[in-house]
ModelCIF file with pLDDT and N, C-alpha, C, O atoms, coordinates in Angstrom:
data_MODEL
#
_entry.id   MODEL 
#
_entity.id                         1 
_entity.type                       polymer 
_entity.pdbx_number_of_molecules   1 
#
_entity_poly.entity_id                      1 
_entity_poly.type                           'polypeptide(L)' 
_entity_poly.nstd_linkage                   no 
_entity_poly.nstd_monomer                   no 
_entity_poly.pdbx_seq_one_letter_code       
;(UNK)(UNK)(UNK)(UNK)(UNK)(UNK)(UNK)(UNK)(UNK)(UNK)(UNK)(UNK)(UNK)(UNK)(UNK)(UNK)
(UNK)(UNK)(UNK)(UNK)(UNK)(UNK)(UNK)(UNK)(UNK)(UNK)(UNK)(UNK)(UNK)(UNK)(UNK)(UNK)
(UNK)(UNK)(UNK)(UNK)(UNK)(UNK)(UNK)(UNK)(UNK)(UNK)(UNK)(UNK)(UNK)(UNK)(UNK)(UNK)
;
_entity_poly.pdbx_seq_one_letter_code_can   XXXXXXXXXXXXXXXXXXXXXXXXXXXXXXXXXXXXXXXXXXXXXXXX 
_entity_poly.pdbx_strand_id                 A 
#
loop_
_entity_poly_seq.entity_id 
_entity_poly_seq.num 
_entity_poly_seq.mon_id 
_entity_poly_seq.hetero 
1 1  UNK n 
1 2  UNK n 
1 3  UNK n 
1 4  UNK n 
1 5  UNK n 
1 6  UNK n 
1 7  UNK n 
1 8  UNK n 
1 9  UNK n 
1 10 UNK n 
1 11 UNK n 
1 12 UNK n 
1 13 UNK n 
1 14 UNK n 
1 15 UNK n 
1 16 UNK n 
1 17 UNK n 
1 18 UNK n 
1 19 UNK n 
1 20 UNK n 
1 21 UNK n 
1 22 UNK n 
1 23 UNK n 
1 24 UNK n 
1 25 UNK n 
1 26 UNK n 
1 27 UNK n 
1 28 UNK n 
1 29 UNK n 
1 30 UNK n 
1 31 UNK n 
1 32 UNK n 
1 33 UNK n 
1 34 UNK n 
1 35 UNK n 
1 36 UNK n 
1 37 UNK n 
1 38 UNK n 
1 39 UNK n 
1 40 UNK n 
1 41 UNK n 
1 42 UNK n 
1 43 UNK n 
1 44 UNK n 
1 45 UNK n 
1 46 UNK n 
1 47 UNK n 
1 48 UNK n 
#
_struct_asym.id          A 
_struct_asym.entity_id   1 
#
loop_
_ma_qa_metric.id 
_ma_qa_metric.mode 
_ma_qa_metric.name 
_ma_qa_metric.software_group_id 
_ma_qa_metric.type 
1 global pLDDT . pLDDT 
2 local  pLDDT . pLDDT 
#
_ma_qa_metric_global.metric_id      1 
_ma_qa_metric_global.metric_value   94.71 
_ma_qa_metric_global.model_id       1 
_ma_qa_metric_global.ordinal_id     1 
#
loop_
_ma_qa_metric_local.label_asym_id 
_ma_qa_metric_local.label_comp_id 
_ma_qa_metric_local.label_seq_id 
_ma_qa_metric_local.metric_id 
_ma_qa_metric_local.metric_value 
_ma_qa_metric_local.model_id 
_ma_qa_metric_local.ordinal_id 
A UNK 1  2 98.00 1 1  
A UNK 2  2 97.00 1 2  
A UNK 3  2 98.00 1 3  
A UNK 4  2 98.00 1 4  
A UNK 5  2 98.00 1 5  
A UNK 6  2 97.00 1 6  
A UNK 7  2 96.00 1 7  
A UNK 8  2 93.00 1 8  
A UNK 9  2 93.00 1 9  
A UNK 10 2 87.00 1 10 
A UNK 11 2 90.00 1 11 
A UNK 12 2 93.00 1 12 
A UNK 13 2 92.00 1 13 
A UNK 14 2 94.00 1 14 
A UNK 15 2 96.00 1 15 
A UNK 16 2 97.00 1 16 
A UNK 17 2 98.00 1 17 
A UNK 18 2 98.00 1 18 
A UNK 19 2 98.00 1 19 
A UNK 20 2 98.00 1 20 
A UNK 21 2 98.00 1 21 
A UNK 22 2 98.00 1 22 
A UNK 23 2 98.00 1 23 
A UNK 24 2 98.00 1 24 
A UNK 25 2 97.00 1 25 
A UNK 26 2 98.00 1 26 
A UNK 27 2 98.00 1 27 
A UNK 28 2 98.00 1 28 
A UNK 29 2 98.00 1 29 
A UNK 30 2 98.00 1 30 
A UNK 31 2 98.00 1 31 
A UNK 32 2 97.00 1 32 
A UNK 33 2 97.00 1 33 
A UNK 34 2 95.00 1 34 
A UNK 35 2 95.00 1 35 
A UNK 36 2 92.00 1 36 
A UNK 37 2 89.00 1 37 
A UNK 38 2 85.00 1 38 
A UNK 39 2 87.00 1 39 
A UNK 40 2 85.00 1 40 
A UNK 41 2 90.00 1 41 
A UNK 42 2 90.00 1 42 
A UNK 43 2 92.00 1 43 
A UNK 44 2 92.00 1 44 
A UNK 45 2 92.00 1 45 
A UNK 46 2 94.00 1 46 
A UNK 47 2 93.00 1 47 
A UNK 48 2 95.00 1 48 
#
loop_
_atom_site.group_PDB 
_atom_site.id 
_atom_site.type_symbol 
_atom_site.label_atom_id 
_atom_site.label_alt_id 
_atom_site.label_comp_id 
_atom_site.label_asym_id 
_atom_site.label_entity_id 
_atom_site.label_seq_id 
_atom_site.pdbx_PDB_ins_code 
_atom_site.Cartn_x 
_atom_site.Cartn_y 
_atom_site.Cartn_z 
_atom_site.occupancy 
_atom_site.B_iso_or_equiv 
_atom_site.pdbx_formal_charge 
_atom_site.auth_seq_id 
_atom_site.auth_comp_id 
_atom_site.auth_asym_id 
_atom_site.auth_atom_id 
_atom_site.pdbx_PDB_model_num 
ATOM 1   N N  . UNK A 1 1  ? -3.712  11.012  -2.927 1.00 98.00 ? 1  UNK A N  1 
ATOM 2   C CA . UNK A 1 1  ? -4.213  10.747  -4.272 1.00 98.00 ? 1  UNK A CA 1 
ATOM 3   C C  . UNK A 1 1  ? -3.491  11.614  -5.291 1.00 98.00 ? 1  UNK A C  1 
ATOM 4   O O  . UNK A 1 1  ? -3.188  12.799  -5.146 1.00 98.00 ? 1  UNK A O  1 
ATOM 5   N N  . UNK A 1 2  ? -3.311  10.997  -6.130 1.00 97.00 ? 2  UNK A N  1 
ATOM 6   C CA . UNK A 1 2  ? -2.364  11.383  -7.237 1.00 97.00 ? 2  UNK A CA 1 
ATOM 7   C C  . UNK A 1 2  ? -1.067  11.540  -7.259 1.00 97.00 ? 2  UNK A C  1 
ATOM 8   O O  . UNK A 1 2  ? -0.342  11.824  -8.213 1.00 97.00 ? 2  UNK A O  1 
ATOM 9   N N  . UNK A 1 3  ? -0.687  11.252  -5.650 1.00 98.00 ? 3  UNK A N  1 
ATOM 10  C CA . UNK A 1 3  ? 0.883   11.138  -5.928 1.00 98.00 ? 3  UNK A CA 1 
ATOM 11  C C  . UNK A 1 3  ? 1.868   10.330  -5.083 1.00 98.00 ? 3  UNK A C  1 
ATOM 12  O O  . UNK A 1 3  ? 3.064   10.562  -4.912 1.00 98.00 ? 3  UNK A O  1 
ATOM 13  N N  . UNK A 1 4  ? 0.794   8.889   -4.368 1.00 98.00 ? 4  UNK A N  1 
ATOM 14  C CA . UNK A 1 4  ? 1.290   7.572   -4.576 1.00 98.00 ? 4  UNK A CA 1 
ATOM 15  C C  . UNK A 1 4  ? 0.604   7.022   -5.429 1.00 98.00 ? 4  UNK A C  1 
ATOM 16  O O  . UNK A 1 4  ? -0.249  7.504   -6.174 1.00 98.00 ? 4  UNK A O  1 
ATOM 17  N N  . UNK A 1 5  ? 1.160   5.477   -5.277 1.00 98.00 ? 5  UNK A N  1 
ATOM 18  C CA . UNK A 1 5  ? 0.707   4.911   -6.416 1.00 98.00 ? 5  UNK A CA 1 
ATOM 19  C C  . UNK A 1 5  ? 1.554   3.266   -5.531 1.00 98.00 ? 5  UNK A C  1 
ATOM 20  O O  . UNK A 1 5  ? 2.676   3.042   -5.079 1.00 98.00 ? 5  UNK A O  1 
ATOM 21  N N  . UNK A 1 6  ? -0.016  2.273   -5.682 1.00 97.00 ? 6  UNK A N  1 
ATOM 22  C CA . UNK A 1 6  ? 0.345   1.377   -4.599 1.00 97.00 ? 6  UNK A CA 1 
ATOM 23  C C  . UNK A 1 6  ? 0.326   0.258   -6.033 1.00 97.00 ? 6  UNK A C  1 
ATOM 24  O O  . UNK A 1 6  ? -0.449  0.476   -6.964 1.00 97.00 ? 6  UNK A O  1 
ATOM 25  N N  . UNK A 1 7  ? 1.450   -1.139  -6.042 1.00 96.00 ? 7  UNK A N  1 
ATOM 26  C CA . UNK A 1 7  ? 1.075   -1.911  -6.845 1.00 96.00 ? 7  UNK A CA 1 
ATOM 27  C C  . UNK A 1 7  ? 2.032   -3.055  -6.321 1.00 96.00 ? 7  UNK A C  1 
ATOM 28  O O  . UNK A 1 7  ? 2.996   -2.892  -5.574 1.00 96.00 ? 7  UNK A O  1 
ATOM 29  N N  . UNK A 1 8  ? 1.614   -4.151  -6.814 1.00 93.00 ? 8  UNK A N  1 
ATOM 30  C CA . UNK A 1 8  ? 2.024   -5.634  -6.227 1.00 93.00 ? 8  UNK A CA 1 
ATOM 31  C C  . UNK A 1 8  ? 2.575   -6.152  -7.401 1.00 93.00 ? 8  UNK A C  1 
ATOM 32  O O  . UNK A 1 8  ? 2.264   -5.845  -8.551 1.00 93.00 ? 8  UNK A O  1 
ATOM 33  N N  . UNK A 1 9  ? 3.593   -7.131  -6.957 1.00 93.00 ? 9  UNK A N  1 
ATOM 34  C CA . UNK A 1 9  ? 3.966   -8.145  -7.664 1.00 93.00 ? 9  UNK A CA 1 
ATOM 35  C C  . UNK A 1 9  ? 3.911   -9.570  -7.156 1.00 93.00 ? 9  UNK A C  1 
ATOM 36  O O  . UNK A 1 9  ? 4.667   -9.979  -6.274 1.00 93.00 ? 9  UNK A O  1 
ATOM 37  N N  . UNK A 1 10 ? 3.005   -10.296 -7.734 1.00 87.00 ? 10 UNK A N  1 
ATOM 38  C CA . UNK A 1 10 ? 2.600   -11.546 -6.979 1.00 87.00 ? 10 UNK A CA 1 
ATOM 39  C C  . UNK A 1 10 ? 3.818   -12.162 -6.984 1.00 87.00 ? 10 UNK A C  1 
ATOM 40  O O  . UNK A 1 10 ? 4.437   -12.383 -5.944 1.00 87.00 ? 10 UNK A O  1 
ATOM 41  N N  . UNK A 1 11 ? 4.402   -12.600 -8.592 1.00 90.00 ? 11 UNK A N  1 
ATOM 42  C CA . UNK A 1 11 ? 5.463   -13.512 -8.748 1.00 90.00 ? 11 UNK A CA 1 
ATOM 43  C C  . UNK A 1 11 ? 6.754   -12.713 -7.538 1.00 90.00 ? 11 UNK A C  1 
ATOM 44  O O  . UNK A 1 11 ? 7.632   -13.509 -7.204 1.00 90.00 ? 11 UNK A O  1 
ATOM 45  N N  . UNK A 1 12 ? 6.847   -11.652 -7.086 1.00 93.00 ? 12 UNK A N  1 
ATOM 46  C CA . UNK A 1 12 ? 8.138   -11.786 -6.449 1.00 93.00 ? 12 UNK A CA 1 
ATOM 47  C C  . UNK A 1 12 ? 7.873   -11.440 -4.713 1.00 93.00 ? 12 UNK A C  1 
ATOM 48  O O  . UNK A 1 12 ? 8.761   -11.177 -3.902 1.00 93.00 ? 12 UNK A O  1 
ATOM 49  N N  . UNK A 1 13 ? 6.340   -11.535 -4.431 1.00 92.00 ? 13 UNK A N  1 
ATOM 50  C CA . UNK A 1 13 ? 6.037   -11.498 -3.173 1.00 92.00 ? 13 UNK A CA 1 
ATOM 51  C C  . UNK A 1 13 ? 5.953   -10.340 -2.693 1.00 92.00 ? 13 UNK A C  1 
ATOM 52  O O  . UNK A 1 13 ? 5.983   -10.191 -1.471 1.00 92.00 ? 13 UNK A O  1 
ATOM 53  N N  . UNK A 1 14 ? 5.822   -9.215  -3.593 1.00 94.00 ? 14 UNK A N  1 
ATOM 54  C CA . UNK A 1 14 ? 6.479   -8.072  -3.283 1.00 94.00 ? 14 UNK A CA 1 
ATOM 55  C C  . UNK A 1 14 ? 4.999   -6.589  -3.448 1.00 94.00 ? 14 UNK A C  1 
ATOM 56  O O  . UNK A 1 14 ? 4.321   -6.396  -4.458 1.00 94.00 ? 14 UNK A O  1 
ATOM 57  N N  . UNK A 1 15 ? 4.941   -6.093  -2.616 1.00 96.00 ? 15 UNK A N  1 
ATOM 58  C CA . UNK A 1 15 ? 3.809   -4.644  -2.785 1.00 96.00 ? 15 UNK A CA 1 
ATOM 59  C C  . UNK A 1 15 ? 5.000   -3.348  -2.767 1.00 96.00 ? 15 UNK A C  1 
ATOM 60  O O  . UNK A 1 15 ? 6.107   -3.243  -2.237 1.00 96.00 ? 15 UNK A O  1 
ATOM 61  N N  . UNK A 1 16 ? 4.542   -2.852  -3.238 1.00 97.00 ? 16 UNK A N  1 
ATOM 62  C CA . UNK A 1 16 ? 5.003   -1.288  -3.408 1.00 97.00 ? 16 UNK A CA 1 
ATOM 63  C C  . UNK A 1 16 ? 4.219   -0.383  -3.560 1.00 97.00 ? 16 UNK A C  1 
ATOM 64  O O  . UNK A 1 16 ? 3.099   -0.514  -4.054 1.00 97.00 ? 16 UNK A O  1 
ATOM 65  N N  . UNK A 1 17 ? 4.896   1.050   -3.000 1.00 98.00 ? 17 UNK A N  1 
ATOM 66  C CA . UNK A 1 17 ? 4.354   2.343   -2.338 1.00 98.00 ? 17 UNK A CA 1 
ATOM 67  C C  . UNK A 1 17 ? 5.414   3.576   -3.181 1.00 98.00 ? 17 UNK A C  1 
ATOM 68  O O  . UNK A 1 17 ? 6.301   4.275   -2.691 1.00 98.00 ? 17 UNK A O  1 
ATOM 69  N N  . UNK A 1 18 ? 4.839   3.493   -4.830 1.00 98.00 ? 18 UNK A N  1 
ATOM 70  C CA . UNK A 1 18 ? 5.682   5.146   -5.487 1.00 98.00 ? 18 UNK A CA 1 
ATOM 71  C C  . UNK A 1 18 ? 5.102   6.076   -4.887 1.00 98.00 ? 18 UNK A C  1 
ATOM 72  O O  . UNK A 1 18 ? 3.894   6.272   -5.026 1.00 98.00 ? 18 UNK A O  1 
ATOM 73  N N  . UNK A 1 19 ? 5.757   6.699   -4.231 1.00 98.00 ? 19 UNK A N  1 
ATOM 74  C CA . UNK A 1 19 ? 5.417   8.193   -3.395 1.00 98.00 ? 19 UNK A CA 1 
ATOM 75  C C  . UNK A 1 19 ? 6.606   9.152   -4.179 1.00 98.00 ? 19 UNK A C  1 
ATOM 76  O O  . UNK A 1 19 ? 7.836   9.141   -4.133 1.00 98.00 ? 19 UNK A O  1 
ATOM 77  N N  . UNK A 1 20 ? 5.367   10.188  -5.099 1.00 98.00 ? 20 UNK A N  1 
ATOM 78  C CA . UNK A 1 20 ? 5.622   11.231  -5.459 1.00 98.00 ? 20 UNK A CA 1 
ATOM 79  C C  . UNK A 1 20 ? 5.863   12.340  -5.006 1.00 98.00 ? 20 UNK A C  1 
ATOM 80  O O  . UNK A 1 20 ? 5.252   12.465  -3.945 1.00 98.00 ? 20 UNK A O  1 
ATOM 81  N N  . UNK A 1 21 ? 6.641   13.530  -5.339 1.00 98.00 ? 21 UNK A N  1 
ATOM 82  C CA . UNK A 1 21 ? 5.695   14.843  -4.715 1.00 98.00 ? 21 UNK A CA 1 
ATOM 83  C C  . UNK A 1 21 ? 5.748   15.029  -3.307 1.00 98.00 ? 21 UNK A C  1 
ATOM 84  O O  . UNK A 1 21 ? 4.805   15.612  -2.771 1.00 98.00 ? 21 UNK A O  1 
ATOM 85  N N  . UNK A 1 22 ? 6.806   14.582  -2.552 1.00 98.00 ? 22 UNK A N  1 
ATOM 86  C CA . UNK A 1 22 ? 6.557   14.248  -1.050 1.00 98.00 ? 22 UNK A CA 1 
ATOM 87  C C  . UNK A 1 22 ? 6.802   15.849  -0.472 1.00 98.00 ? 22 UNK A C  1 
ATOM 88  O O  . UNK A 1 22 ? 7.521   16.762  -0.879 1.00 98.00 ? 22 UNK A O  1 
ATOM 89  N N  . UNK A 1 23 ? 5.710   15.718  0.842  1.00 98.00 ? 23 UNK A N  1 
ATOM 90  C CA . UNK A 1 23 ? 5.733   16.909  1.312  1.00 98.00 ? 23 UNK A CA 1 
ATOM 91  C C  . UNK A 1 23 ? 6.076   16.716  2.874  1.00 98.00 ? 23 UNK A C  1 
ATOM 92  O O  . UNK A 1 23 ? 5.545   15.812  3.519  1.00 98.00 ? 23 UNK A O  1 
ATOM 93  N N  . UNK A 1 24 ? 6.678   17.308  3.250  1.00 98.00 ? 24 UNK A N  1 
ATOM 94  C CA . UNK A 1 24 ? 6.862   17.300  4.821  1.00 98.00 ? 24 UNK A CA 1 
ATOM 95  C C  . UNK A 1 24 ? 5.899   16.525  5.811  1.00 98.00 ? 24 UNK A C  1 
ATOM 96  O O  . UNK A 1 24 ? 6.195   15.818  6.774  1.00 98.00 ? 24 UNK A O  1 
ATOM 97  N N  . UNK A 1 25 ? 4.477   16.914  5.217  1.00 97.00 ? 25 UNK A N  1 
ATOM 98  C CA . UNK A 1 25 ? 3.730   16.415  6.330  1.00 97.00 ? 25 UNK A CA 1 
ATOM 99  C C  . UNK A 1 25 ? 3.026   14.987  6.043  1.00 97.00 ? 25 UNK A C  1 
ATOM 100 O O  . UNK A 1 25 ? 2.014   14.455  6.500  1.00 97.00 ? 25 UNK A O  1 
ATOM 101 N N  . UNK A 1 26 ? 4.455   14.407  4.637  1.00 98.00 ? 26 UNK A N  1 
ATOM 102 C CA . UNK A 1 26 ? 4.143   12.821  4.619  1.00 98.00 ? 26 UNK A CA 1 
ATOM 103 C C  . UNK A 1 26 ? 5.113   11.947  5.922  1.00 98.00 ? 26 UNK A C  1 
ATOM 104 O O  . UNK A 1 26 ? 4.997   10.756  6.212  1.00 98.00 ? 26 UNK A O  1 
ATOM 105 N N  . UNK A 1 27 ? 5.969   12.862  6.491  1.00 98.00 ? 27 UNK A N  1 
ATOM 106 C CA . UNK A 1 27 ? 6.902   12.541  7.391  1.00 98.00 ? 27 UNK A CA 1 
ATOM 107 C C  . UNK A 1 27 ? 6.358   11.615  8.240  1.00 98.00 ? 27 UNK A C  1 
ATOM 108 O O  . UNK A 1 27 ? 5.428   11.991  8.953  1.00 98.00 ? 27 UNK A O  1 
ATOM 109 N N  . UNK A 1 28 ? 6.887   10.054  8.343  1.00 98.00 ? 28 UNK A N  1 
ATOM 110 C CA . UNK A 1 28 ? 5.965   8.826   9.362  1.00 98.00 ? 28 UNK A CA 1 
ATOM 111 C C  . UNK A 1 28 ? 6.953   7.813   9.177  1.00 98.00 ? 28 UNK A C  1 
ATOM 112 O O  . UNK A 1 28 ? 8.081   8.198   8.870  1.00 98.00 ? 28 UNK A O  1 
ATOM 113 N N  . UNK A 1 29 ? 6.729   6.514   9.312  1.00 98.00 ? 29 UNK A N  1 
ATOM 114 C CA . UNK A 1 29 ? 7.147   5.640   9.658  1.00 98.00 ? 29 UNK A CA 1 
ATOM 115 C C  . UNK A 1 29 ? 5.941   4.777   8.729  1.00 98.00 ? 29 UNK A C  1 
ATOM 116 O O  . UNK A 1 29 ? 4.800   5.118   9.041  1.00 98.00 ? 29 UNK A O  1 
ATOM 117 N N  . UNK A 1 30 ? 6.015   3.778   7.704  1.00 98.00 ? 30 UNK A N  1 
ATOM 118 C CA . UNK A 1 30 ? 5.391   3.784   6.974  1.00 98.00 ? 30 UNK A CA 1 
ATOM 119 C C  . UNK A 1 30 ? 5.368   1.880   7.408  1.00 98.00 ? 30 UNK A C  1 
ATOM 120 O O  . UNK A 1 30 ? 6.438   1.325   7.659  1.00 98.00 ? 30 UNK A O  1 
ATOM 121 N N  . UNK A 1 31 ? 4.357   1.279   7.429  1.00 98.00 ? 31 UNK A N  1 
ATOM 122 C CA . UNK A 1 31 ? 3.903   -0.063  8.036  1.00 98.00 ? 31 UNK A CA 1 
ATOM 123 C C  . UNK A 1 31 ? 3.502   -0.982  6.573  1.00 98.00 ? 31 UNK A C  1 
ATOM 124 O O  . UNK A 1 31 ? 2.339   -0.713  6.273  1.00 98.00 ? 31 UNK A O  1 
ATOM 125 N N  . UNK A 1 32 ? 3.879   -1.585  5.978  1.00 97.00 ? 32 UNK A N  1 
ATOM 126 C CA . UNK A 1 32 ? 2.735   -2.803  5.384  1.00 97.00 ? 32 UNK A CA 1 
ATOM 127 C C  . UNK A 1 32 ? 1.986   -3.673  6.447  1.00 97.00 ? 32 UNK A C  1 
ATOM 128 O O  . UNK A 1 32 ? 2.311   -3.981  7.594  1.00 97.00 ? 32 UNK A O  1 
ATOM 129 N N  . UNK A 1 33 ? 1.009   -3.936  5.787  1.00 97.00 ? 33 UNK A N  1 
ATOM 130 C CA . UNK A 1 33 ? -0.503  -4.839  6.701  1.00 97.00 ? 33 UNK A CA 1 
ATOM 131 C C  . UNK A 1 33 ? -0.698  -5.805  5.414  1.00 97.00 ? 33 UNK A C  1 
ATOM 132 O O  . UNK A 1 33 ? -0.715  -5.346  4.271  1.00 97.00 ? 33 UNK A O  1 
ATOM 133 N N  . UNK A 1 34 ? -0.808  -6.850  5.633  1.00 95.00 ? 34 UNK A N  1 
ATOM 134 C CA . UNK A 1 34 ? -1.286  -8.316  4.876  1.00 95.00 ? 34 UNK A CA 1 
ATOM 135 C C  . UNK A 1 34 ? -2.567  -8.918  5.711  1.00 95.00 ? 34 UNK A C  1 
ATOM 136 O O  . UNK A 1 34 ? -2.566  -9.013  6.938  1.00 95.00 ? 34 UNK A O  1 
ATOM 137 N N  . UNK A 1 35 ? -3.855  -9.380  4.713  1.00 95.00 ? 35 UNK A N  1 
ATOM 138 C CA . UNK A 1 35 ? -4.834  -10.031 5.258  1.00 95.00 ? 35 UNK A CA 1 
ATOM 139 C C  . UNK A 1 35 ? -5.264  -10.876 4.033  1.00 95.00 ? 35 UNK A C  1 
ATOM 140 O O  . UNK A 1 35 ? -5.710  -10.442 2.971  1.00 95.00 ? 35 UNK A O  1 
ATOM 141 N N  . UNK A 1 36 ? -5.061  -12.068 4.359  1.00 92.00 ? 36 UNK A N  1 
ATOM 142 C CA . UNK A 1 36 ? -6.073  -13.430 3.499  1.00 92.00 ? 36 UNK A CA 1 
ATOM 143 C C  . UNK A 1 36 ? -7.712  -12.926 3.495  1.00 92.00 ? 36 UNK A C  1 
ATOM 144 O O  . UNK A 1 36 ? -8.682  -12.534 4.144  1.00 92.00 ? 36 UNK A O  1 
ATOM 145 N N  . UNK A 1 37 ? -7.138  -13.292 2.183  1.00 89.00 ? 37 UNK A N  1 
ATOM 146 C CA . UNK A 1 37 ? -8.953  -13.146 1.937  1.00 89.00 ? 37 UNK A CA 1 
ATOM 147 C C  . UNK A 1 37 ? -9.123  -13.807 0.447  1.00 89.00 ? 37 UNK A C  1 
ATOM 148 O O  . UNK A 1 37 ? -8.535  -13.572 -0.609 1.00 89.00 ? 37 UNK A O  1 
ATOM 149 N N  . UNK A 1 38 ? -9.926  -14.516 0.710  1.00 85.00 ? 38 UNK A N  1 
ATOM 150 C CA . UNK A 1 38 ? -10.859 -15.794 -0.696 1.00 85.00 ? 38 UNK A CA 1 
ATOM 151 C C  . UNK A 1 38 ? -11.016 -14.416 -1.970 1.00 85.00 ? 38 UNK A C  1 
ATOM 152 O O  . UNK A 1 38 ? -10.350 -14.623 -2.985 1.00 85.00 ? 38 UNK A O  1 
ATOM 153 N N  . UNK A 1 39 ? -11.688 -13.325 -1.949 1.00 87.00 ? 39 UNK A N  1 
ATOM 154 C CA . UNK A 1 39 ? -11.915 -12.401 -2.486 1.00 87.00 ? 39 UNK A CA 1 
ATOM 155 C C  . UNK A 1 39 ? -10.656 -11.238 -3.273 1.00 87.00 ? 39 UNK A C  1 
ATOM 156 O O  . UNK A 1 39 ? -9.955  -10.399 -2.707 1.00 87.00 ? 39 UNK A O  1 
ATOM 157 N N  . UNK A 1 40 ? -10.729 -11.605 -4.802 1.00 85.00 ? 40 UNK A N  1 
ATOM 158 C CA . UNK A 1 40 ? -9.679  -11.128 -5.794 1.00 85.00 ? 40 UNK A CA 1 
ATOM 159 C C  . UNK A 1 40 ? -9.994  -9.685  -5.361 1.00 85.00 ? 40 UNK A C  1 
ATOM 160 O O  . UNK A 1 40 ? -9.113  -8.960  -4.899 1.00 85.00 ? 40 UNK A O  1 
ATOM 161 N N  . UNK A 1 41 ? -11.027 -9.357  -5.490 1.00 90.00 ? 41 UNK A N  1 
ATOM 162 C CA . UNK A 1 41 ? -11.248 -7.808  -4.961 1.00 90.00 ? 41 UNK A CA 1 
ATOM 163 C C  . UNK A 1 41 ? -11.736 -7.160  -4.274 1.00 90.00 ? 41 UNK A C  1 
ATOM 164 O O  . UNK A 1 41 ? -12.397 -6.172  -4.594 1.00 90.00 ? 41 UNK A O  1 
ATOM 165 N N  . UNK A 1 42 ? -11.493 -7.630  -2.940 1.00 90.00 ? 42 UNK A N  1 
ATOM 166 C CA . UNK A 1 42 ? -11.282 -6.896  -1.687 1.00 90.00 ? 42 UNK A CA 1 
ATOM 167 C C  . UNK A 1 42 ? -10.183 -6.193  -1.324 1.00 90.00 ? 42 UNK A C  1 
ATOM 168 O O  . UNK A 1 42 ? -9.114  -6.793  -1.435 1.00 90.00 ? 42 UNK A O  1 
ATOM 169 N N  . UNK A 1 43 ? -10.151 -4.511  -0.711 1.00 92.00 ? 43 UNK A N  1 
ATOM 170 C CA . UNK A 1 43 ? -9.374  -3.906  -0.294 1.00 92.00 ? 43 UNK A CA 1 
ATOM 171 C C  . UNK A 1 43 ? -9.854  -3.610  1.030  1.00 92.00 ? 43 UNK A C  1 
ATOM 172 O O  . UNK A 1 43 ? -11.056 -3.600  1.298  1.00 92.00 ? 43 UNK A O  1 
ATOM 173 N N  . UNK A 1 44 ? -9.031  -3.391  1.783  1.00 92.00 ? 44 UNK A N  1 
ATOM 174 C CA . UNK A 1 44 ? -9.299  -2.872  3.578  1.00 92.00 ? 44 UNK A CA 1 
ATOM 175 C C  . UNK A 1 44 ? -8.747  -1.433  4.135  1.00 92.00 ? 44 UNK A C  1 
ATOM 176 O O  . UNK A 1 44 ? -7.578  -1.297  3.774  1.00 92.00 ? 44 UNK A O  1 
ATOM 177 N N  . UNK A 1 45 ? -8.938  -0.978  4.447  1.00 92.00 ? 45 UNK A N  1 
ATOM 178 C CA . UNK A 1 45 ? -8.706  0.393   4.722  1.00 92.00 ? 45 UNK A CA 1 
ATOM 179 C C  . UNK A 1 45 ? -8.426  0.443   6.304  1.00 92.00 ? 45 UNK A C  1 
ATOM 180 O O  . UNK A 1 45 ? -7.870  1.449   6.746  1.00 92.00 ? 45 UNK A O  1 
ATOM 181 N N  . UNK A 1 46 ? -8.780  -0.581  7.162  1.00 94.00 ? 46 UNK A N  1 
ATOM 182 C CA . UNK A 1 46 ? -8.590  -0.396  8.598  1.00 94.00 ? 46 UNK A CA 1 
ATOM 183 C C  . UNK A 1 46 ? -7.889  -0.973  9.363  1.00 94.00 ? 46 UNK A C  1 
ATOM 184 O O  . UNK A 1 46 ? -7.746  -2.132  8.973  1.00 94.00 ? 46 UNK A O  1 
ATOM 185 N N  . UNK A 1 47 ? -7.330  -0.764  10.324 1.00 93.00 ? 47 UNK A N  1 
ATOM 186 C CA . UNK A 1 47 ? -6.190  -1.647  11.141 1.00 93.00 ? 47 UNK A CA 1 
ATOM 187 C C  . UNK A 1 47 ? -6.424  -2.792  11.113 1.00 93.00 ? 47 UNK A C  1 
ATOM 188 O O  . UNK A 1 47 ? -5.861  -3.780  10.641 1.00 93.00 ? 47 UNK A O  1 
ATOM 189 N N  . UNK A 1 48 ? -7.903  -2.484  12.023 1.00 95.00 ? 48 UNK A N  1 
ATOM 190 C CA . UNK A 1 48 ? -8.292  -4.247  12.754 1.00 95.00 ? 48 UNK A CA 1 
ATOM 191 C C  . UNK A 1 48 ? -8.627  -5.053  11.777 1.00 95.00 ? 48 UNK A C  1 
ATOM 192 O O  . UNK A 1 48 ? -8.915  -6.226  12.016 1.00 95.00 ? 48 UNK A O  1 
#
């Protein structure tokens, strides 16, 4: 918090991840996850 910053672009199909401020122990391998859902504002937080 406060130093990504997640935002989409519908028209080009596209999500993005500004990662600020990076510190060593952001060090990973970083995944996008996509899930349909009827609901404009639903977010998911979990794998499954």
């Amino acid at each position: 918090k406060g130093r990504f910053t997640i935002s989409r672009d519908n028209a080009k199909n596209t999500v993005y991840l500004q990662m600020n401020s990076l510190k060593p122990e952001d060090t990973a391998v970083y995944y996008c996850a996509a899930e349909f859902t009827p609901r404009s504002t639903v977010v998911r937080v979990s794998r499954g």
